[in-house]
N, C-alpha and C. Protein backbone atom coordinates (compact mmCIF):
# COMPACT_ATOMS: atom_id res chain seq x y z
N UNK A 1 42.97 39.22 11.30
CA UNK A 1 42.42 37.95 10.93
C UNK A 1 43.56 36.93 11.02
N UNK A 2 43.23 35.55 11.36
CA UNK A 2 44.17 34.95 11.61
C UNK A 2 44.66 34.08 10.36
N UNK A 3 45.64 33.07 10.17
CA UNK A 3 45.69 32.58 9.43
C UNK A 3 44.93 31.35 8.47
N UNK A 4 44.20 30.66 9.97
CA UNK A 4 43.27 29.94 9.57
C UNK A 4 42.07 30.56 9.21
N UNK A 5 41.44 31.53 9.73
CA UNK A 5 40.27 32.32 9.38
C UNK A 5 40.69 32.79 7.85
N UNK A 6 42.05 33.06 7.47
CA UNK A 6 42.21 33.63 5.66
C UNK A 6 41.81 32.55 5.27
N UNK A 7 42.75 31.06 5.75
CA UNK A 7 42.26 29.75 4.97
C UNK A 7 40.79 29.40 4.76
N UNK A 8 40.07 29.48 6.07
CA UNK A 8 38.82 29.12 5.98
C UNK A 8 38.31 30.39 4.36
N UNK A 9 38.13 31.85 4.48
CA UNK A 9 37.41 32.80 4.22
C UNK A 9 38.24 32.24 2.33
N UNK A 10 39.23 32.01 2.06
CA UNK A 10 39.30 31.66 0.96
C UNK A 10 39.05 30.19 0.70
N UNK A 11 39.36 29.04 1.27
CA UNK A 11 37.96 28.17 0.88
C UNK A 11 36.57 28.54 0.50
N UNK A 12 36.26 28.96 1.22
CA UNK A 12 34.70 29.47 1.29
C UNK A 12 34.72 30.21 -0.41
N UNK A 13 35.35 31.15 -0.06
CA UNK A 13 35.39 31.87 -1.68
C UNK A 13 35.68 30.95 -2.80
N UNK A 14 36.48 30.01 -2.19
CA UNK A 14 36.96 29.59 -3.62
C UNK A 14 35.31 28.22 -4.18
N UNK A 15 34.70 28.00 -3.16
CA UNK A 15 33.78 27.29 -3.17
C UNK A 15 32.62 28.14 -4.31
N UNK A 16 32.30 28.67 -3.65
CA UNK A 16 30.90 30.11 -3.93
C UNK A 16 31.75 30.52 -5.75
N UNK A 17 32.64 30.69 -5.40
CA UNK A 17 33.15 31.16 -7.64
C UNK A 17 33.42 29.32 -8.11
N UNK A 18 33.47 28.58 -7.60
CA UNK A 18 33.26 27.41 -8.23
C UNK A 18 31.88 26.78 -8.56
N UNK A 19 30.62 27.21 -7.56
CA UNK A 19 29.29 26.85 -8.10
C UNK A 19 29.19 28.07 -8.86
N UNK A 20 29.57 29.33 -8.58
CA UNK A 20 29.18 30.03 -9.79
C UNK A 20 29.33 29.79 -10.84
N UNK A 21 30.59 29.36 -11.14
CA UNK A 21 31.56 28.89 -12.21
C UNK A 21 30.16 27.97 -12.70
N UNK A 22 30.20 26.93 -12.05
CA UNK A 22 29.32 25.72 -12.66
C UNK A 22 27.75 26.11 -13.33
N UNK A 23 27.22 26.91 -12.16
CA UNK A 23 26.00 27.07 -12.69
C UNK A 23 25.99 28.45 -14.29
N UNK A 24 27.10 28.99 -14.18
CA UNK A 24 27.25 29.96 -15.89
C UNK A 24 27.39 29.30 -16.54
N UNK A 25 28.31 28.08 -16.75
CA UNK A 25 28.96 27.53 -17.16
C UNK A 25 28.40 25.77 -17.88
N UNK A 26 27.06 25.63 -16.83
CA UNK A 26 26.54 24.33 -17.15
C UNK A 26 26.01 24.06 -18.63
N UNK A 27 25.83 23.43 -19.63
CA UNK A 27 25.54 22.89 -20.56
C UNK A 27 24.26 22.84 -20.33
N UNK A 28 23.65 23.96 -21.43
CA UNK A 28 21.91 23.69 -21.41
C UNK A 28 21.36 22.16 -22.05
N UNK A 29 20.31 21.39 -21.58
CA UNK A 29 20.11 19.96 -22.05
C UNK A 29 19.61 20.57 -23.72
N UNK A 30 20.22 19.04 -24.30
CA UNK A 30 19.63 18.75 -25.98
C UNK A 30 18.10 19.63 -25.80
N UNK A 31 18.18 20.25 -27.17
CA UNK A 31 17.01 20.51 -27.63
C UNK A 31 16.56 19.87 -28.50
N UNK A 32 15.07 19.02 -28.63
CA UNK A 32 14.87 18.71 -29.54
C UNK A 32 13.91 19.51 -30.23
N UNK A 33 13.92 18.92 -31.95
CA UNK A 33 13.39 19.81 -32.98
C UNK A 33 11.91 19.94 -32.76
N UNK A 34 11.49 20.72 -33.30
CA UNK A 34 10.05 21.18 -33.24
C UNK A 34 9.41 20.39 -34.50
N UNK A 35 8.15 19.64 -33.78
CA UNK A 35 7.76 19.02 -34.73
C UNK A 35 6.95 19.81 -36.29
N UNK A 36 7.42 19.18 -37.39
CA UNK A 36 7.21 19.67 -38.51
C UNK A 36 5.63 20.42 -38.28
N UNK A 37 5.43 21.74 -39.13
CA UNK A 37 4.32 21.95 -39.35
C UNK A 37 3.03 20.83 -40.36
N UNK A 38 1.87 20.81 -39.62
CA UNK A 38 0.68 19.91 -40.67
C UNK A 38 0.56 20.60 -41.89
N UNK A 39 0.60 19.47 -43.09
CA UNK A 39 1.24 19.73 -44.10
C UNK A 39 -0.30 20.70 -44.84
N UNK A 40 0.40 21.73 -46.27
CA UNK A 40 -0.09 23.28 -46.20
C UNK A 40 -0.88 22.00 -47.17
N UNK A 41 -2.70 22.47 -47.29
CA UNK A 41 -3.41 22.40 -48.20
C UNK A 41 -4.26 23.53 -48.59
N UNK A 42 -4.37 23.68 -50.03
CA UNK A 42 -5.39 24.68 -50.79
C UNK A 42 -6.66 24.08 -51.20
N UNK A 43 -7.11 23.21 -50.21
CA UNK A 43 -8.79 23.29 -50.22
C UNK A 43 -8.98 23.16 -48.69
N UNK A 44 -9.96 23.90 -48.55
CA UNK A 44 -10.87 23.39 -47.49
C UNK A 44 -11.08 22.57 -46.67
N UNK A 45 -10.75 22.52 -45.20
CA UNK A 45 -10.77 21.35 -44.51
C UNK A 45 -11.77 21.53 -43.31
N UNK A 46 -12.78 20.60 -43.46
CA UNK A 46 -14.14 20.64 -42.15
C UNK A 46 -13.39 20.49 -41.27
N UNK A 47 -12.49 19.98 -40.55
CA UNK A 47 -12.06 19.77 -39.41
C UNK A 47 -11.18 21.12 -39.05
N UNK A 48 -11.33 21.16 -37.79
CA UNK A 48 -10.62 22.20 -37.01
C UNK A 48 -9.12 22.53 -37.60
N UNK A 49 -8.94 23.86 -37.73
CA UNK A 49 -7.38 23.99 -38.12
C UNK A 49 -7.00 24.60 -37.11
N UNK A 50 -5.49 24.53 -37.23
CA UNK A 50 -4.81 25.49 -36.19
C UNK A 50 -5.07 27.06 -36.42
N UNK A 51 -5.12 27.92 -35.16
CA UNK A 51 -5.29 29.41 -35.20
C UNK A 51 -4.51 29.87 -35.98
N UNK A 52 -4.35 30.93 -36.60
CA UNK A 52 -3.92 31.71 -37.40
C UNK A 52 -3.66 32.87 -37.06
N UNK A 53 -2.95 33.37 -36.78
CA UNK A 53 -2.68 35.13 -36.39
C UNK A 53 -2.52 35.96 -37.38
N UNK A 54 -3.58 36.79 -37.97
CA UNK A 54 -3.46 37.52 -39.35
C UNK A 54 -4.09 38.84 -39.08
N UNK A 55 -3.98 39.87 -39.96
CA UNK A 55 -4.33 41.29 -39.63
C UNK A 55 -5.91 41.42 -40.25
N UNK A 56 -6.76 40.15 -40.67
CA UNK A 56 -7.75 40.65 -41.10
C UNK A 56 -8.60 39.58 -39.97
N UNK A 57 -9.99 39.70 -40.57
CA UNK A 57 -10.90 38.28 -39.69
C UNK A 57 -10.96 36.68 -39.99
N UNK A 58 -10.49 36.05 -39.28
CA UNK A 58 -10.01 34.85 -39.99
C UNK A 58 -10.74 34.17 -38.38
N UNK A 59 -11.67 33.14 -38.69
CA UNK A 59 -11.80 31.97 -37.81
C UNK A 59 -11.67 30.79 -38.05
N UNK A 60 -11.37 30.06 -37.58
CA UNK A 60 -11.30 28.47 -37.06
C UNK A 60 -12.70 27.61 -37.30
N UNK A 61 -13.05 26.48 -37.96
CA UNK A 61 -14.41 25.87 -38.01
C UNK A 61 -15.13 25.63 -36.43
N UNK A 62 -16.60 26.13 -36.54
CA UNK A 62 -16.21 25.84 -34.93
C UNK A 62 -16.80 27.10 -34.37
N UNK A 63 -16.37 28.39 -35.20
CA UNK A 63 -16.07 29.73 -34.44
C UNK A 63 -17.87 30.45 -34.91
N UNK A 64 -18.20 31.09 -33.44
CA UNK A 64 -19.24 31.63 -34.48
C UNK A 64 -19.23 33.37 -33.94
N UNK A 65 -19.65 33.99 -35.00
CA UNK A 65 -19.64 35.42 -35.27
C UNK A 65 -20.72 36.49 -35.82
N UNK A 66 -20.43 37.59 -35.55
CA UNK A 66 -20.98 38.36 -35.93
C UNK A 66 -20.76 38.64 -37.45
N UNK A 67 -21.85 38.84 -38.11
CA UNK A 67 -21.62 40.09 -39.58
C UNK A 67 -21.75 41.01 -40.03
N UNK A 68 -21.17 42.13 -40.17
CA UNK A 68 -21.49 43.42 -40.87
C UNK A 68 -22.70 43.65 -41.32
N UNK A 69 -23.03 42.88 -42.69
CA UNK A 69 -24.07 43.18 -43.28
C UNK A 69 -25.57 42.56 -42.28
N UNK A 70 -25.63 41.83 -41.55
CA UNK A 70 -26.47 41.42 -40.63
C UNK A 70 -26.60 42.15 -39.75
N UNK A 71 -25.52 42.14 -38.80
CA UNK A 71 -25.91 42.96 -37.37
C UNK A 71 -24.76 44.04 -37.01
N UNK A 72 -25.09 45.40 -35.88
CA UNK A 72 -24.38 45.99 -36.22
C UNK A 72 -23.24 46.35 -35.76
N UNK A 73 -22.26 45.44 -36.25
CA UNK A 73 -20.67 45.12 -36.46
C UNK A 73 -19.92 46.02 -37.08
N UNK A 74 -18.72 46.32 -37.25
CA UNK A 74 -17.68 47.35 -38.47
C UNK A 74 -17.00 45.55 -39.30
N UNK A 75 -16.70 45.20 -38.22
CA UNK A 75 -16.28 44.25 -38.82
C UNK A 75 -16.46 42.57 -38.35
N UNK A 76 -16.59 41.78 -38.94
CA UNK A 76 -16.88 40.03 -38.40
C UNK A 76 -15.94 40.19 -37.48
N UNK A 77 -16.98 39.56 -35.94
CA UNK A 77 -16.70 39.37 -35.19
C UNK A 77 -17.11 37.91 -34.12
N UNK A 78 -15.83 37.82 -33.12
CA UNK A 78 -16.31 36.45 -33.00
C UNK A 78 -17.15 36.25 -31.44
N UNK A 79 -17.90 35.61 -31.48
CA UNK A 79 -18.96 35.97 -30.41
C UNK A 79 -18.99 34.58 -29.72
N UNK A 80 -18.80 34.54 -28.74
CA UNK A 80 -19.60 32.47 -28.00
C UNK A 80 -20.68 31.77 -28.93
N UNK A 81 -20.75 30.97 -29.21
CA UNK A 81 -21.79 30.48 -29.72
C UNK A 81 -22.93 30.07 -29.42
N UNK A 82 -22.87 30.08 -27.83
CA UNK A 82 -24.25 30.15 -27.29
C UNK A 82 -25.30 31.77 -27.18
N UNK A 83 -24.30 32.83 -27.09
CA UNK A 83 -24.91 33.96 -27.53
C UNK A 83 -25.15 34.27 -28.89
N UNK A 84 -26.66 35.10 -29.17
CA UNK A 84 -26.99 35.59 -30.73
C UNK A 84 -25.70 35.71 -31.60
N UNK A 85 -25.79 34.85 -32.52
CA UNK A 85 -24.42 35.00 -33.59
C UNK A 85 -25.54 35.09 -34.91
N UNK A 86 -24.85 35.01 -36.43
CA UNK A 86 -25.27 35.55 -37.86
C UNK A 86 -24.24 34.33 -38.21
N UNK A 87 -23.26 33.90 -37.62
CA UNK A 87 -22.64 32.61 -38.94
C UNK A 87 -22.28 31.89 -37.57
N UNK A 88 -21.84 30.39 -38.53
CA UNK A 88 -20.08 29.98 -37.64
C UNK A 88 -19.17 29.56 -39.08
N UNK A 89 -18.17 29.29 -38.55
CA UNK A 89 -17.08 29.01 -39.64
C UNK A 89 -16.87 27.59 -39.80
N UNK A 90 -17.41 26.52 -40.59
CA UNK A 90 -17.02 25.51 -41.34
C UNK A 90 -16.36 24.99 -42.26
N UNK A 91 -15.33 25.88 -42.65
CA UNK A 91 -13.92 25.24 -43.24
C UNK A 91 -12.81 26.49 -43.72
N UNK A 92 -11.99 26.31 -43.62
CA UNK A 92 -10.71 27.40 -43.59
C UNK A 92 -9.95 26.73 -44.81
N UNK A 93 -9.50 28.07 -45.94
CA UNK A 93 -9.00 27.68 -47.11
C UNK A 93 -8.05 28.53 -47.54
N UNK A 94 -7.09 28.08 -48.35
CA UNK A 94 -5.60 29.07 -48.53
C UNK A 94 -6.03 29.50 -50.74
N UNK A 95 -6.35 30.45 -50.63
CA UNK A 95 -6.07 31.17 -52.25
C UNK A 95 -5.30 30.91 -52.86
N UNK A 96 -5.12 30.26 -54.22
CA UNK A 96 -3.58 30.54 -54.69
C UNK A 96 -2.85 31.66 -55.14
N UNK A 97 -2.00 31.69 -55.73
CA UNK A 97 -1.52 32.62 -55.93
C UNK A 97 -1.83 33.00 -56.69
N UNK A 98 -1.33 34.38 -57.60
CA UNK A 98 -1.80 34.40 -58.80
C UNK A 98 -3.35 35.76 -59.18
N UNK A 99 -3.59 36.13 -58.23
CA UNK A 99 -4.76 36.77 -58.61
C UNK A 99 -4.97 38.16 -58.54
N UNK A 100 -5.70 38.31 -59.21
CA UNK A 100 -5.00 39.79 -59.90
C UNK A 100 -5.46 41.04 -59.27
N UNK A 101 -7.27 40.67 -58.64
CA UNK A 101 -7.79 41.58 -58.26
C UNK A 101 -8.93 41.14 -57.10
N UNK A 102 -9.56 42.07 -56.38
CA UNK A 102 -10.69 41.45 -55.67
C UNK A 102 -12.03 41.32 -56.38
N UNK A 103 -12.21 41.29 -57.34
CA UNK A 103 -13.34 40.40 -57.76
C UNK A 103 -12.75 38.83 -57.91
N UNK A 104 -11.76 38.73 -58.66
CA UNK A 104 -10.65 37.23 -58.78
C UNK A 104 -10.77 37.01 -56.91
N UNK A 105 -10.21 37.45 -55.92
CA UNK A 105 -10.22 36.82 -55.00
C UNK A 105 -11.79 36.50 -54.53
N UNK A 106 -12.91 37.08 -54.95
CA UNK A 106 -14.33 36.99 -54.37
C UNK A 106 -14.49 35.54 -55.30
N UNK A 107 -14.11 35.37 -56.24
CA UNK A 107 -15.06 34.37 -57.21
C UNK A 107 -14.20 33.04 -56.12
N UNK A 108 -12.69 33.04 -56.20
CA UNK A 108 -12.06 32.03 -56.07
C UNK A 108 -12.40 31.71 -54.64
N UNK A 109 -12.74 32.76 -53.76
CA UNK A 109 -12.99 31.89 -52.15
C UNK A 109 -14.52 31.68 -52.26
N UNK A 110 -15.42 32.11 -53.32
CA UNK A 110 -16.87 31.40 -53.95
C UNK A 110 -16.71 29.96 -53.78
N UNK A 111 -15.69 29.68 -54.65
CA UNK A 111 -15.57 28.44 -55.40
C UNK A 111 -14.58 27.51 -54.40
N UNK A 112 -13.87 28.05 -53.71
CA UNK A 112 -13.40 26.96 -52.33
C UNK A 112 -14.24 26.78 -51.10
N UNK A 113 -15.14 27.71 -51.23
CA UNK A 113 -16.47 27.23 -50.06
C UNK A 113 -17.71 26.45 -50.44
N UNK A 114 -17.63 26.27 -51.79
CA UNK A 114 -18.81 25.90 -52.58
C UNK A 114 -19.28 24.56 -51.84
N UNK A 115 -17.83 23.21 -51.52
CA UNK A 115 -18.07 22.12 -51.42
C UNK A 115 -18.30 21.56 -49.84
N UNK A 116 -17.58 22.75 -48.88
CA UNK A 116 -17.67 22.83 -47.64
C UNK A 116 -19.23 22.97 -47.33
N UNK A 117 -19.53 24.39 -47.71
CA UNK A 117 -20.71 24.64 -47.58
C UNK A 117 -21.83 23.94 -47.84
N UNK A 118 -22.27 23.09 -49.39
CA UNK A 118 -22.81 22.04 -49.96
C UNK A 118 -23.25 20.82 -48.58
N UNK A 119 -21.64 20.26 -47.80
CA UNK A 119 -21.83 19.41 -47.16
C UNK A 119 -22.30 19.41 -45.78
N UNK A 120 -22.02 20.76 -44.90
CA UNK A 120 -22.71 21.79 -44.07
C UNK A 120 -24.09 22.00 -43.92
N UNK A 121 -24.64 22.02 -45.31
CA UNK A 121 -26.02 22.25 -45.41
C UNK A 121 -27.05 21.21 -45.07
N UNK A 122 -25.96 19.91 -45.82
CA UNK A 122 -26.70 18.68 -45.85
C UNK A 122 -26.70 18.40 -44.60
N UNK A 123 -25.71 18.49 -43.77
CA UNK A 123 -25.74 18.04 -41.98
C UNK A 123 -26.43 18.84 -41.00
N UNK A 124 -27.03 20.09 -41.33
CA UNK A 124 -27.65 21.27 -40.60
C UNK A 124 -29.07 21.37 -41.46
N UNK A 125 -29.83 20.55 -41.37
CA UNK A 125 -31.39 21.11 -42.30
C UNK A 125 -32.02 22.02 -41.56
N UNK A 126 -31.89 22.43 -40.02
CA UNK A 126 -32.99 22.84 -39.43
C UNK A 126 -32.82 24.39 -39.26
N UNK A 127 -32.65 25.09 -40.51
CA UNK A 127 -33.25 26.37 -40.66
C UNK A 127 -32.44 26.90 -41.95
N UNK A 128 -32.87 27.94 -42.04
CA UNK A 128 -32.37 29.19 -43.77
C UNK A 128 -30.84 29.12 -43.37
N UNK A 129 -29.85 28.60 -44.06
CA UNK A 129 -28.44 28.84 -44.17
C UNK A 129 -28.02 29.15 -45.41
N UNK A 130 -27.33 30.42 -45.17
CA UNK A 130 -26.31 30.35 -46.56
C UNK A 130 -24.68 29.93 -46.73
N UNK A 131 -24.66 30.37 -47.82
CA UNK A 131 -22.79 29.80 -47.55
C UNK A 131 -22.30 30.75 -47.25
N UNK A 132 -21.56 31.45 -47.22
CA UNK A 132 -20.50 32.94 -47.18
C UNK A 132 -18.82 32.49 -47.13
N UNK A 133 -18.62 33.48 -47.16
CA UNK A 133 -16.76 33.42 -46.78
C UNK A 133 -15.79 34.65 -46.62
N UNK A 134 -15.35 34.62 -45.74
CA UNK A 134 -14.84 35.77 -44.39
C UNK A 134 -13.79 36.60 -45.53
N UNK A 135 -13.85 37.52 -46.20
CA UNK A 135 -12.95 38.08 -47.01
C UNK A 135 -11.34 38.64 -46.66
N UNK A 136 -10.73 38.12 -47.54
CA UNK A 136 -9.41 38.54 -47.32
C UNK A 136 -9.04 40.29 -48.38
N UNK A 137 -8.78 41.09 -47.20
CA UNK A 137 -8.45 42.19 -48.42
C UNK A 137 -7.27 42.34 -49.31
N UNK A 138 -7.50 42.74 -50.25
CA UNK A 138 -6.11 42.73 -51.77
C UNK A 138 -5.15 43.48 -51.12
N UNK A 139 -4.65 44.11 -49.94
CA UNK A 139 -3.32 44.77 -49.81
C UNK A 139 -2.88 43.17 -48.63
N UNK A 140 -3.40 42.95 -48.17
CA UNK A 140 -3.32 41.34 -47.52
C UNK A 140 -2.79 39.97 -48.40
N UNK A 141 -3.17 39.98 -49.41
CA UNK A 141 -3.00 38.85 -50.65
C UNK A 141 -1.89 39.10 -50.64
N UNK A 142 -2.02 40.86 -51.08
CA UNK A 142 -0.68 40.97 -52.18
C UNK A 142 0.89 40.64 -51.32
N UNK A 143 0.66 40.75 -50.02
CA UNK A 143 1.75 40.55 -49.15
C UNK A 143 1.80 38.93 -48.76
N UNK A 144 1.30 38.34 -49.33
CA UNK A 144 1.56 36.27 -49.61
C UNK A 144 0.35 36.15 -48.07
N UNK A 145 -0.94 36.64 -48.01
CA UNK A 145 -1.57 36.38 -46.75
C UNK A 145 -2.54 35.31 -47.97
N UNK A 146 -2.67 34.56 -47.18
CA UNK A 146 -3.76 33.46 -48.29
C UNK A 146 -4.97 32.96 -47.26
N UNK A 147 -5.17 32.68 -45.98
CA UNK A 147 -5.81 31.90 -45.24
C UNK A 147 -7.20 32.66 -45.86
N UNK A 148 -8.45 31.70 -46.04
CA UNK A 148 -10.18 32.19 -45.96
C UNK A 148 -10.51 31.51 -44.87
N UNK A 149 -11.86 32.18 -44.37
CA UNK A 149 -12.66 31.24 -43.52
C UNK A 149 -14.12 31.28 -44.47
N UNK A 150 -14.49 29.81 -44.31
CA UNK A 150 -15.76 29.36 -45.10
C UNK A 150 -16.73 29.78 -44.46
N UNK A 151 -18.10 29.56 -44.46
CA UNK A 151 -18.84 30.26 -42.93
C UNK A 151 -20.36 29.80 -43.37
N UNK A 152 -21.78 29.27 -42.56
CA UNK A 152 -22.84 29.57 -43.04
C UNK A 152 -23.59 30.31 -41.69
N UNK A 153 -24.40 31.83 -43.00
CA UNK A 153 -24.74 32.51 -41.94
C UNK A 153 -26.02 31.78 -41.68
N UNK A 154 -27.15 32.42 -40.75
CA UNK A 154 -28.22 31.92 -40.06
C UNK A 154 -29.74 32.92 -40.74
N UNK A 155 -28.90 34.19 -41.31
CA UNK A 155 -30.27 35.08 -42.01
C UNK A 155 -29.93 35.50 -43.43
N UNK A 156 -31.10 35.62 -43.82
CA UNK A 156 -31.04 36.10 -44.77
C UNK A 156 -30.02 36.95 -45.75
């Protein structure tokens, strides 16, 4: 190899480990912060909430589903709403803390669907609705899981 061919072949090299250099080496751009979470409430909100990823059945207002005791499900499930459904979900609510057992959690998500449901009814006259609400189980609580879904089914 000649002398200019080393010169050229180490230019070249020294080029190729200098964009390498640059591109390991470049400064990832500013990150900016993630906007704050919508602030936590313990009642009931008709309007759409954000999804929830939890180990039990939890829907979104909006959502409509199957029920156990209605049709035959193991567990509430969520179905299109243009196909045969048994509920949809009209308001999503957080438990407080504090409760001791699952009858205490049955009365208290009673009593946070009471007003959802009430106003649900009044906007939907055209057939048999009840109230319900999507149960959270006591080994779920006890690990700080709080989210309910409110719900009115369509039968009996």
């Amino acid at each position: 190899m000649s002398g200019r061919q080393k010169t050229v072949l180490a230019a070249l090299l020294a080029v190729l480990l200098a964009a390498l250099a640059a591109v390991l080496l470049w400064p990832d751009p500013p990150r900016r912060a993630a906007a704050p979470p919508p602030p936590h409430s313990a009642s009931p909100s008709p309007s759409p909430s954000p999804t929830k990823t939890v180990p039990y059945p939890y829907f979104t207002p909006g959502t409509c589903f199957q029920v156990p005791r209605l049709s035959n499900v193991h567990e509430p499930t969520a179905v299109p709403c243009d196909q045969p459904h048994d509920a949809e979900a009209i308001a999503n609510a957080d438990l407080p803390d504090g409760l001791a057992d699952l009858p205490a959690i049955f009365r208290t998500m009673t009593e946070l669907c009471k007003a959802p449901t009430a106003q649900a009814l009044q906007l939907r006259p055209d057939g048999p609705r009840h109230g319900t609400s999507v149960g959270l189980p006591l080994e779920f609580y006890r690990q700080g899981l709080r989210g309910i879904t409110c719900a009115l089914t369509f039968k009996a």
